[in-house]
C-alpha atoms as a PDB file:
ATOM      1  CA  UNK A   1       0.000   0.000   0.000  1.00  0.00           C
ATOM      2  CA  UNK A   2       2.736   2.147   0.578  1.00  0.00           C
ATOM      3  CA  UNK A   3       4.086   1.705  -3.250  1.00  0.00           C
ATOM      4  CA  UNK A   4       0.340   2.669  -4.206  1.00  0.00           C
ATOM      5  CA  UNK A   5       0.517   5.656  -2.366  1.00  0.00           C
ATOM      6  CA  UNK A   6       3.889   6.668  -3.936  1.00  0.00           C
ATOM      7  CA  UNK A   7       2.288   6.185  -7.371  1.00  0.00           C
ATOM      8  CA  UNK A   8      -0.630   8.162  -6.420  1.00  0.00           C
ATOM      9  CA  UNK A   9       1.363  11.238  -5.347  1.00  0.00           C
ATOM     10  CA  UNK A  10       2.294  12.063  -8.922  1.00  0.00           C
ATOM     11  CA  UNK A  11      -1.112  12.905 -10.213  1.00  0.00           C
ATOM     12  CA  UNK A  12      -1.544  16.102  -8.459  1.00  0.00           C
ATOM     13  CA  UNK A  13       4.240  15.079 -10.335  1.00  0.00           C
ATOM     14  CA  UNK A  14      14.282  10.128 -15.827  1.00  0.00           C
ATOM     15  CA  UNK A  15      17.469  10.939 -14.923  1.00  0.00           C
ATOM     16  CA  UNK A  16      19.096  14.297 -14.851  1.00  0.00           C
ATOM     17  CA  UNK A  17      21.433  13.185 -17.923  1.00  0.00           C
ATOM     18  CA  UNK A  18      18.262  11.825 -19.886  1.00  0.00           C
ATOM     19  CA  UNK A  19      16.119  14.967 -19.397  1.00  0.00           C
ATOM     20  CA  UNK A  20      19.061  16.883 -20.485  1.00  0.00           C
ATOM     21  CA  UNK A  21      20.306  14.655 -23.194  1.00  0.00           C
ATOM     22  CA  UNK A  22      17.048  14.149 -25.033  1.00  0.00           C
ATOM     23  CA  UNK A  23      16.725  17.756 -25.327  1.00  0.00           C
ATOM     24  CA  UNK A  24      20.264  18.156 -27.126  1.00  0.00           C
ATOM     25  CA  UNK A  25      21.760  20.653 -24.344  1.00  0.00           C
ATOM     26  CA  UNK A  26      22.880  20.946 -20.595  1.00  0.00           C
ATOM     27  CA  UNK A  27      24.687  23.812 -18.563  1.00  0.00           C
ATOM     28  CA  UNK A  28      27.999  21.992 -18.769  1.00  0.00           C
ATOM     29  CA  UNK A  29      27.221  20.353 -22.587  1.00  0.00           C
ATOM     30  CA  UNK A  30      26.955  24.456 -23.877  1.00  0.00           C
ATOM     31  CA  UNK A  31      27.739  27.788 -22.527  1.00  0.00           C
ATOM     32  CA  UNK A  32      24.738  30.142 -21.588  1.00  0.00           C
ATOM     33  CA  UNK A  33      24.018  32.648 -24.857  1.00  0.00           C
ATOM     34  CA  UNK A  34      21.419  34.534 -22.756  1.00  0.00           C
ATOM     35  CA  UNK A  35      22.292  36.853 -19.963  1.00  0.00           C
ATOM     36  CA  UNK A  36      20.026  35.889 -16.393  1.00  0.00           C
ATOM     37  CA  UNK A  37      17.530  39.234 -16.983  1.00  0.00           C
ATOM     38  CA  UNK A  38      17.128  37.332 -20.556  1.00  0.00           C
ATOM     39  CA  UNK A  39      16.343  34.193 -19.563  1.00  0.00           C
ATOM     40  CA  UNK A  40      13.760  34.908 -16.406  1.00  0.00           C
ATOM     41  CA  UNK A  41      12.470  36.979 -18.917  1.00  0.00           C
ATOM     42  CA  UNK A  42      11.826  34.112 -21.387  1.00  0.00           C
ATOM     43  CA  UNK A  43      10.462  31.445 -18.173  1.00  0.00           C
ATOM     44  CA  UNK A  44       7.681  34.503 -17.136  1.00  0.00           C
ATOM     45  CA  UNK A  45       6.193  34.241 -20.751  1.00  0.00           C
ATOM     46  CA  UNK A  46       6.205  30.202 -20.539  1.00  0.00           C
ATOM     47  CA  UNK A  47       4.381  30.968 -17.043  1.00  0.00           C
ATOM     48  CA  UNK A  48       2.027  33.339 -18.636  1.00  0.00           C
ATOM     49  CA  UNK A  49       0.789  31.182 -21.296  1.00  0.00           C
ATOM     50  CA  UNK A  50       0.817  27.985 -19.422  1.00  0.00           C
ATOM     51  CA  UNK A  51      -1.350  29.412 -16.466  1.00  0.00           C
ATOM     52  CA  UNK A  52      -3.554  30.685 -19.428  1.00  0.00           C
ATOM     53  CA  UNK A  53      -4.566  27.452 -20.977  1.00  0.00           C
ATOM     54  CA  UNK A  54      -5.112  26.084 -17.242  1.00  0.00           C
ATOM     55  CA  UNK A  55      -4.348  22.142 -18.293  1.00  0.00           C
ATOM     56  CA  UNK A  56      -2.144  20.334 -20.956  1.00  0.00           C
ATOM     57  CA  UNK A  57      -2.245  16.309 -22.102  1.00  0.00           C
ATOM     58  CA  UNK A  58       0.922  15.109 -20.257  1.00  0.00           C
ATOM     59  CA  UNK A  59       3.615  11.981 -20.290  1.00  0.00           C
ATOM     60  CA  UNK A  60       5.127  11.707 -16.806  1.00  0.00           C
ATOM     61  CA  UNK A  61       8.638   9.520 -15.652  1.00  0.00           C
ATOM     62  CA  UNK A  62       8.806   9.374 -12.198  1.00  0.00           C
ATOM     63  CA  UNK A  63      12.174   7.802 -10.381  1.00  0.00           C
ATOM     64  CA  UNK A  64      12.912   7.713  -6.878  1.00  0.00           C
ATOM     65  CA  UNK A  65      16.262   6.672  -5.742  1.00  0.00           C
ATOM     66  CA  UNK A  66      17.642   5.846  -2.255  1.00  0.00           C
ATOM     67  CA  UNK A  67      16.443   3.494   0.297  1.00  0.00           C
ATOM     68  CA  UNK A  68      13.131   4.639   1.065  1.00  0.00           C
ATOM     69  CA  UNK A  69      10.503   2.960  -1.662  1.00  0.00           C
ATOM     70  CA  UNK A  70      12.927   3.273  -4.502  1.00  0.00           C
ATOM     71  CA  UNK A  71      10.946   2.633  -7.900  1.00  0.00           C
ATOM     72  CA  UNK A  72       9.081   4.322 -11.053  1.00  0.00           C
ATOM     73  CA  UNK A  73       6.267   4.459 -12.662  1.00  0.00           C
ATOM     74  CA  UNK A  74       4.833   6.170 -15.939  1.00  0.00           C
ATOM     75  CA  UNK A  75       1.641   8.393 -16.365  1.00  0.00           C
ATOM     76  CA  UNK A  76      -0.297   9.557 -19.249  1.00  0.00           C
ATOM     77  CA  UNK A  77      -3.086  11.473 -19.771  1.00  0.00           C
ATOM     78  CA  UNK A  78      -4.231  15.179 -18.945  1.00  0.00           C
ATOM     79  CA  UNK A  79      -3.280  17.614 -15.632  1.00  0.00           C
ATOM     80  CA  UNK A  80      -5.228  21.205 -14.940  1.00  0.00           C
ATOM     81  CA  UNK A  81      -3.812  23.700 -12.380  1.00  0.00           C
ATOM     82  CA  UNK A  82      -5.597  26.128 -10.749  1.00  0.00           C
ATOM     83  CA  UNK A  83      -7.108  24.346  -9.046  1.00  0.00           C
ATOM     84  CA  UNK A  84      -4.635  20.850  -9.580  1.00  0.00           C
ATOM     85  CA  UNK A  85      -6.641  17.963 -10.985  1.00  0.00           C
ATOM     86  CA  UNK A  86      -5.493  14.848 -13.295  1.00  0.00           C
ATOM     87  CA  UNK A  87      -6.844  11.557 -14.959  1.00  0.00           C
ATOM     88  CA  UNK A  88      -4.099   9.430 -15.945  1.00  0.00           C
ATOM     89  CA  UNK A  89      -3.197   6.266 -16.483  1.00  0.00           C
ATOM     90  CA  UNK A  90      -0.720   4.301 -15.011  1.00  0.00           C
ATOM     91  CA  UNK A  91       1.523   1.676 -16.417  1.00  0.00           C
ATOM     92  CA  UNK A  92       5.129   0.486 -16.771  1.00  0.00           C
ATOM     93  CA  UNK A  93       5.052   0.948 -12.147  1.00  0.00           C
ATOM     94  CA  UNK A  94       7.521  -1.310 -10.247  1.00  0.00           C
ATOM     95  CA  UNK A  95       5.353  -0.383  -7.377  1.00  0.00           C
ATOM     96  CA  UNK A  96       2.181  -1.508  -8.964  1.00  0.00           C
ATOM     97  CA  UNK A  97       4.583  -5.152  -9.626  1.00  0.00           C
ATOM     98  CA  UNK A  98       5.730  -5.320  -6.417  1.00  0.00           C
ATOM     99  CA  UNK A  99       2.191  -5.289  -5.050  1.00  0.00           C
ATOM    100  CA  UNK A 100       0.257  -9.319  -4.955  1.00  0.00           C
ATOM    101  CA  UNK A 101      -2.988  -8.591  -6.887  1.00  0.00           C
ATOM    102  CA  UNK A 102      -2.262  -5.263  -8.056  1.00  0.00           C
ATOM    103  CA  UNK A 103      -3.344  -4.578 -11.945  1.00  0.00           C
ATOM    104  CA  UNK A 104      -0.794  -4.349 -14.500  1.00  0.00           C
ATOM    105  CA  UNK A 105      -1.843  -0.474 -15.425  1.00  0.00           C
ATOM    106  CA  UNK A 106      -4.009   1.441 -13.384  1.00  0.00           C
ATOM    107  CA  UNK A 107      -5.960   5.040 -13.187  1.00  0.00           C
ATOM    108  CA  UNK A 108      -5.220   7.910 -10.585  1.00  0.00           C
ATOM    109  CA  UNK A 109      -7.534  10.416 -10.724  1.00  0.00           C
ATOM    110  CA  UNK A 110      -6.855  13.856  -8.987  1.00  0.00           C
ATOM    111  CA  UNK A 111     -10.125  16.012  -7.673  1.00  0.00           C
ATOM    112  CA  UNK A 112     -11.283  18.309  -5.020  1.00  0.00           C
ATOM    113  CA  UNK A 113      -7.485  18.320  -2.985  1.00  0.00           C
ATOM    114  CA  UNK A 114      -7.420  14.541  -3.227  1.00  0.00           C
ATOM    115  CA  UNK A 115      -5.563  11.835  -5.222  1.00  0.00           C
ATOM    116  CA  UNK A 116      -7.764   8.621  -5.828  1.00  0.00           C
ATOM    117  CA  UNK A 117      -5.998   4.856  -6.910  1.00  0.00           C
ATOM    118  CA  UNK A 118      -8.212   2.460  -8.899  1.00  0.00           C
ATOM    119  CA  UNK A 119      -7.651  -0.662  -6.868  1.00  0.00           C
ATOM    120  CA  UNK A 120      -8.312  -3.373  -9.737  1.00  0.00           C
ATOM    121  CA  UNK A 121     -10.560  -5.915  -8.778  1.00  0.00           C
ATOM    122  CA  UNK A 122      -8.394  -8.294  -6.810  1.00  0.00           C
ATOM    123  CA  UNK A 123      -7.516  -5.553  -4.020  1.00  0.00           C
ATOM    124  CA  UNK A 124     -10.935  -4.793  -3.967  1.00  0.00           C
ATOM    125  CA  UNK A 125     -12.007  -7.336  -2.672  1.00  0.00           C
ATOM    126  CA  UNK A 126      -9.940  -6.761   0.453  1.00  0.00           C
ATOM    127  CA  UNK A 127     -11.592  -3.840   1.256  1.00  0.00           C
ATOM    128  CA  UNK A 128     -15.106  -4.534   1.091  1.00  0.00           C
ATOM    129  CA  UNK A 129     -15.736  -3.538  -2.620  1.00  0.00           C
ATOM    130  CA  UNK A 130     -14.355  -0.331  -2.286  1.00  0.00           C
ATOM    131  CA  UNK A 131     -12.727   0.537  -5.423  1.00  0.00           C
ATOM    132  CA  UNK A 132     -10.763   3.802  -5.332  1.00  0.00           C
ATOM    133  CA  UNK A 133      -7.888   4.334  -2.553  1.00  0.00           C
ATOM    134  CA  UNK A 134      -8.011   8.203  -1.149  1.00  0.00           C
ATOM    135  CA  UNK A 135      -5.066   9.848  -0.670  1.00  0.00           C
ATOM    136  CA  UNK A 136      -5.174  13.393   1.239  1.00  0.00           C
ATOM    137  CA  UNK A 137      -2.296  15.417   0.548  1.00  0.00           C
ATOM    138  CA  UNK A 138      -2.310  17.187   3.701  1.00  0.00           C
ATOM    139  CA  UNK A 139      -3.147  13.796   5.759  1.00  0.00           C
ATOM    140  CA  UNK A 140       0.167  13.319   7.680  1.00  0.00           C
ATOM    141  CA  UNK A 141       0.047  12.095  11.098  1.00  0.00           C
ATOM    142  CA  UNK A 142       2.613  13.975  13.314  1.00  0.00           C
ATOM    143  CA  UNK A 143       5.437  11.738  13.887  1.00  0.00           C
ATOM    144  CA  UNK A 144       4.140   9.204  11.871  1.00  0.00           C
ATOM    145  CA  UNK A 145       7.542   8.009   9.460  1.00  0.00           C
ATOM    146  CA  UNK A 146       5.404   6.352   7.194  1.00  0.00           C
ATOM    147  CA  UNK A 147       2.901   9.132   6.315  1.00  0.00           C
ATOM    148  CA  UNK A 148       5.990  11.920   6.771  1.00  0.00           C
ATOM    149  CA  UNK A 149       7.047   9.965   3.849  1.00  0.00           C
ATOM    150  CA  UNK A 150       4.366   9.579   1.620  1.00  0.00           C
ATOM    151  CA  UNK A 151       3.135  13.126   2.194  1.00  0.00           C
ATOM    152  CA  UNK A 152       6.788  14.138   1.074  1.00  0.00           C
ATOM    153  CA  UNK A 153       6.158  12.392  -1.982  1.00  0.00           C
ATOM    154  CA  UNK A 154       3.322  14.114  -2.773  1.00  0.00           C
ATOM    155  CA  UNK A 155       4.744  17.340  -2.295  1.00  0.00           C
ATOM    156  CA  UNK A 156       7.367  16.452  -4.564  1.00  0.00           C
ATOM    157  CA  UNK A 157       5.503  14.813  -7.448  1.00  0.00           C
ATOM    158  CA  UNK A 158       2.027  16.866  -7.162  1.00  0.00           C
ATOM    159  CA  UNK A 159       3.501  19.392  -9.884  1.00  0.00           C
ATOM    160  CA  UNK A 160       1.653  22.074 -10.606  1.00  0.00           C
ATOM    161  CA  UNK A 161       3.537  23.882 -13.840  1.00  0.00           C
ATOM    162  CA  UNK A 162       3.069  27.438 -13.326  1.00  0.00           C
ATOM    163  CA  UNK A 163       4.440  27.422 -10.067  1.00  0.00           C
ATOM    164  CA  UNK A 164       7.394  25.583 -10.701  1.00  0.00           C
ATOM    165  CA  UNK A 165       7.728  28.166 -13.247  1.00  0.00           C
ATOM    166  CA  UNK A 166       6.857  30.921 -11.076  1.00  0.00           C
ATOM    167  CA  UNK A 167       9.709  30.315  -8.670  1.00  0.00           C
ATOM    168  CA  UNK A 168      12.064  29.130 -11.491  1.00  0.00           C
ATOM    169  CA  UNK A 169      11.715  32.886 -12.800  1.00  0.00           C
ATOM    170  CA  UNK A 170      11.916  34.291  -9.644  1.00  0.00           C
ATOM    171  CA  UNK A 171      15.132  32.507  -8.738  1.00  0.00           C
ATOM    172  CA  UNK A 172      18.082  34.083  -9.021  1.00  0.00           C
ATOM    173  CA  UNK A 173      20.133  31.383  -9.788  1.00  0.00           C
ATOM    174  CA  UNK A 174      17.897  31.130 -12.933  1.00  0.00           C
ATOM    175  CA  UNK A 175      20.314  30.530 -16.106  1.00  0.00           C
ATOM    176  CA  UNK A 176      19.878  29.896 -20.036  1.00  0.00           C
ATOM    177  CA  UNK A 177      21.245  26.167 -20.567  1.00  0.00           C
ATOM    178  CA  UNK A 178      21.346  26.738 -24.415  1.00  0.00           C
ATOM    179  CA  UNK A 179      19.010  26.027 -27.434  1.00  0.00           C
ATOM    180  CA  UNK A 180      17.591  22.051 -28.198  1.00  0.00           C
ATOM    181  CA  UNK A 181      19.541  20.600 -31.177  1.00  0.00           C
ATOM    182  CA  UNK A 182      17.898  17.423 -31.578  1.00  0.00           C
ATOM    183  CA  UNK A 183      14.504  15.944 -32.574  1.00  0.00           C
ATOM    184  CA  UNK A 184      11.149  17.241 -31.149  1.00  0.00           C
ATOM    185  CA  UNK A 185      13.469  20.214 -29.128  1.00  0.00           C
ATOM    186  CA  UNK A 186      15.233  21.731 -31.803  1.00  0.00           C
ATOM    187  CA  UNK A 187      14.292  25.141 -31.967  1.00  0.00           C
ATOM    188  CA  UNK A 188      13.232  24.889 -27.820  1.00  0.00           C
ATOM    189  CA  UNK A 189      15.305  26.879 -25.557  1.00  0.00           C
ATOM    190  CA  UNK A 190      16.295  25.675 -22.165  1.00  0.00           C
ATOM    191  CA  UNK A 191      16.698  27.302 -18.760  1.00  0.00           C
ATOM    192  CA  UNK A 192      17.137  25.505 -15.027  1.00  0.00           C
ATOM    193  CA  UNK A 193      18.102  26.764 -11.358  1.00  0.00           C
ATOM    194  CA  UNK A 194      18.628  26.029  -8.027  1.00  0.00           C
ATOM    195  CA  UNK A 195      15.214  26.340  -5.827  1.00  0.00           C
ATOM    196  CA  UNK A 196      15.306  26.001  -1.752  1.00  0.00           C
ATOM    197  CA  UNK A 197      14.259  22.739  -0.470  1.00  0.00           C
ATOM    198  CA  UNK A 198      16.924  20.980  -2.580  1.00  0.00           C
ATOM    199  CA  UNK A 199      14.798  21.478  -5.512  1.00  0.00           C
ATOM    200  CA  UNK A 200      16.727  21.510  -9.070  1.00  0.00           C
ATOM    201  CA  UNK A 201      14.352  22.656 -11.952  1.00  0.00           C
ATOM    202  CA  UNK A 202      15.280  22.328 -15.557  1.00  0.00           C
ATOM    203  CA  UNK A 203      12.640  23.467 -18.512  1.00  0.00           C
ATOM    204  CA  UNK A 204      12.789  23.363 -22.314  1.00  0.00           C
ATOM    205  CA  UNK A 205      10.395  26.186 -23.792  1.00  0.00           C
ATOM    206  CA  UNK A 206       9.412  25.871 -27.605  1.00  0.00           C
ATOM    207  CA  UNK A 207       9.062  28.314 -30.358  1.00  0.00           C
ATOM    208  CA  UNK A 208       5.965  29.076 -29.899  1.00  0.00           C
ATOM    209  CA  UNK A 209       6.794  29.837 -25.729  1.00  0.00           C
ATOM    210  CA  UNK A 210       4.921  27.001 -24.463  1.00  0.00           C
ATOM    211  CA  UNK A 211       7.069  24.689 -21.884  1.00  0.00           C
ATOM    212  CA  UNK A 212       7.637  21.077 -23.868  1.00  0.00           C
ATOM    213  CA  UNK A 213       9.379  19.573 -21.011  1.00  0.00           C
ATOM    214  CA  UNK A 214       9.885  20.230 -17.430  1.00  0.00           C
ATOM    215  CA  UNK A 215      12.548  17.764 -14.989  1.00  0.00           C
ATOM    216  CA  UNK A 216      12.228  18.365 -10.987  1.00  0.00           C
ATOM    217  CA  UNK A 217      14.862  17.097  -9.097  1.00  0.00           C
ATOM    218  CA  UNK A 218      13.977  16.917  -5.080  1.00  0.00           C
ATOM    219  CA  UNK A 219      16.269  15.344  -2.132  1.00  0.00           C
ATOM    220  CA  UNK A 220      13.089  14.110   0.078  1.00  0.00           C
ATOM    221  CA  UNK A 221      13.324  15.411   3.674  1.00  0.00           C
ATOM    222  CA  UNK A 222      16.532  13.733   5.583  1.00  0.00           C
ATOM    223  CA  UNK A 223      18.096  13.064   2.273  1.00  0.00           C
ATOM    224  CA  UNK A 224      16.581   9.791   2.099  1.00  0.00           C
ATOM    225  CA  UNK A 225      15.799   9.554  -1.407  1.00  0.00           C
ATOM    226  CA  UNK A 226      15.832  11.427  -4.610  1.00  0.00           C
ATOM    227  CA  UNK A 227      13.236  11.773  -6.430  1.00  0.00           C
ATOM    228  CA  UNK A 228      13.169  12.875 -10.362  1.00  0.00           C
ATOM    229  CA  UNK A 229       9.966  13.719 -12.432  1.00  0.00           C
ATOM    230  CA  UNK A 230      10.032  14.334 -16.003  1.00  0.00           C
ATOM    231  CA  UNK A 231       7.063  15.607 -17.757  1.00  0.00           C
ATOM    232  CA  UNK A 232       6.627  16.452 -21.043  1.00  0.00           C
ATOM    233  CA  UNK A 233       3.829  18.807 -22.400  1.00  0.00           C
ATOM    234  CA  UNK A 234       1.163  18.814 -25.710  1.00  0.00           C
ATOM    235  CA  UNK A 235      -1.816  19.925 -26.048  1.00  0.00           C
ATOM    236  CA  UNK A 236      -2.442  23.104 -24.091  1.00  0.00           C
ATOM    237  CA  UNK A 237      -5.715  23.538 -23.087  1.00  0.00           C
ATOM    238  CA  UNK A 238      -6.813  19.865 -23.584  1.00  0.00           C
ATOM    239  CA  UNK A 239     -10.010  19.034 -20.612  1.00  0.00           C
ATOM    240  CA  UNK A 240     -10.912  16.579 -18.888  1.00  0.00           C
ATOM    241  CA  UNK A 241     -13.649  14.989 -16.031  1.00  0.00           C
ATOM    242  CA  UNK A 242     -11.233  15.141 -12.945  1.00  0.00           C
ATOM    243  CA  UNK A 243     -14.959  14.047 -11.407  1.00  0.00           C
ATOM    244  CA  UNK A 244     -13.701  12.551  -7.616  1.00  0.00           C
ATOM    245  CA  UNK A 245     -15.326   8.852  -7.069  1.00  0.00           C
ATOM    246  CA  UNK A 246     -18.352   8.387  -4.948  1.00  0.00           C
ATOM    247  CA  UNK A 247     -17.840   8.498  -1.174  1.00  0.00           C
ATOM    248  CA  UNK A 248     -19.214   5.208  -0.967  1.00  0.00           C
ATOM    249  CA  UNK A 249     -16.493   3.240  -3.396  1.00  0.00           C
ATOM    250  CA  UNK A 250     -13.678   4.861  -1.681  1.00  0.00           C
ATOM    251  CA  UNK A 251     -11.271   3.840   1.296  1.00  0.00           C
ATOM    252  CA  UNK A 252      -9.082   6.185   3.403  1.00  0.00           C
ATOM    253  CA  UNK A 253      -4.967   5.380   2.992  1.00  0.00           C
ATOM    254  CA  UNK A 254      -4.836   5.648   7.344  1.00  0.00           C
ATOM    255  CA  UNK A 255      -8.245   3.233   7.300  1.00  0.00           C
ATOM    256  CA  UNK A 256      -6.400   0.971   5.418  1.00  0.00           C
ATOM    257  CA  UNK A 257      -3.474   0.662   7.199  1.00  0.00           C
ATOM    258  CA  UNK A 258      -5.589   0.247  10.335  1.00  0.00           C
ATOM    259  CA  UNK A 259      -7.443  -2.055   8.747  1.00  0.00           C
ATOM    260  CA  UNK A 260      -4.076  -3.990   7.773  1.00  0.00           C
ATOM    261  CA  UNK A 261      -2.574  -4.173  11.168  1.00  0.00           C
ATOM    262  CA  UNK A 262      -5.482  -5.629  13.174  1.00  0.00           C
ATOM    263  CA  UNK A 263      -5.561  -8.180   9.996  1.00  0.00           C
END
């Protein structure tokens, strides 16, 4: 249960050297052509027009490294912000493997400040029918390692793109990593920075000043793993349902693991 709440966290969220290699540039690969002014400049448009268009169809990579829950999975589908909301589906998950009973590719649906896991039948059926597992972002129990932990991952993963933007302009360690050179980013610019939290941000913005790809780096609290989320972006403006289950079909992440322990 733990794995399925790391795979829900990235509905509301490769490699540094893939991100940056696919994209045909990286700040040590090729020197910066545009001054800081330039390029905070260039990542306020990107935020502009992305908060504009409110949601985009999205293709998400999430790794996590390190000893706590170390895995990936890979999403597809659409994401809104303003307020955050997904439907995507999940596939290619070590977590969902790793889990007896689990379905091979799942849905996470993201709606009303919660993150909801479609079960599959054969989990199900260990909870009384109820479908969907609910995930509260803000459900932490003080001192509690386990939910410290998963609500860590969802405040890394839960991306919402204008903010990361937002702060990525506002940064002042914001830099120009140099134009794309190869397939579906040639033309793109890219620009990354340092954030606080041990955040590293790197975006690729296309001709047309739309973000095409965005790769979050975050060192979880206590350094005990690293997470890295890349996200690529079509589609501006796409919709979806992001319609939360029914009440009824759904079971609490803490009822579960109550639930577990007395079992």
């Amino acid at each position: 249960m733990v794995a399925l709440a790391v795979v829900a966290g990235v509905a509301g969220c490769q490699d540094e050297d893939g991100g940056a290699k696919t994209a045909g540039a990286s700040a040590t690969a090729r020197p910066a052509t545009q001054s800081p002014e330039e390029a905070a400049k260039a990542v306020r448009a990107a935020y502009a027009k992305a908060s504009a268009a409110k949601g985009a169809k999205v293709e998400m990579r999430l790794n996590v490294g390190g000893e706590k829950a170390p895995g990936g999975s890979t999403f597809t589908g659409v994401q809104a912000w303003g307020p955050t909301a997904a439907d995507l589906k999940v596939f290619d998950s070590s977590y969902l493997a790793d889990i007896p009973g689990a379905p091979v590719e799942t849905r996470v649906v993201t709606a009303d400040g919660a993150t909801y896991v479609d079960l599959g039948t054969a989990l199900a059926a260990q909870t009384g029918g109820k479908r969907w597992l609910k995930v509260e972002t803000g459900g932490a129990a003080g001192g509690d390692e386990l939910m410290l932990q998963l609500t860590g991952g969802l405040t890394v993963a839960s991306m919402d793109l204008p903010k990361e933007l937002g702060l990525l302009a506002g940064s002042s360690a914001v830099r120009h990593l140099g134009p794309g050179t190869r397939g579906d980013f040639e033309g793109a610019q890219g620009y990354g920075g340092e954030l606080p939290g041990g955040k590293r941000v790197e975006v690729w913005i296309g001709a047309d000043g739309y973000p095409m790809q965005m790769v979050v780096h975050t060192e979880t609290p206590g350094g005990g793993a690293m997470t890295s989320l890349t996200t690529k972006y079509s589609d501006y403006g796409a919709k979806a349902a992001f319609q939360a289950p029914p009440a009824g079909d759904t079971v609490a992440f803490v009822d579960l693991l109550k639930s577990l322990g007395r079992g």
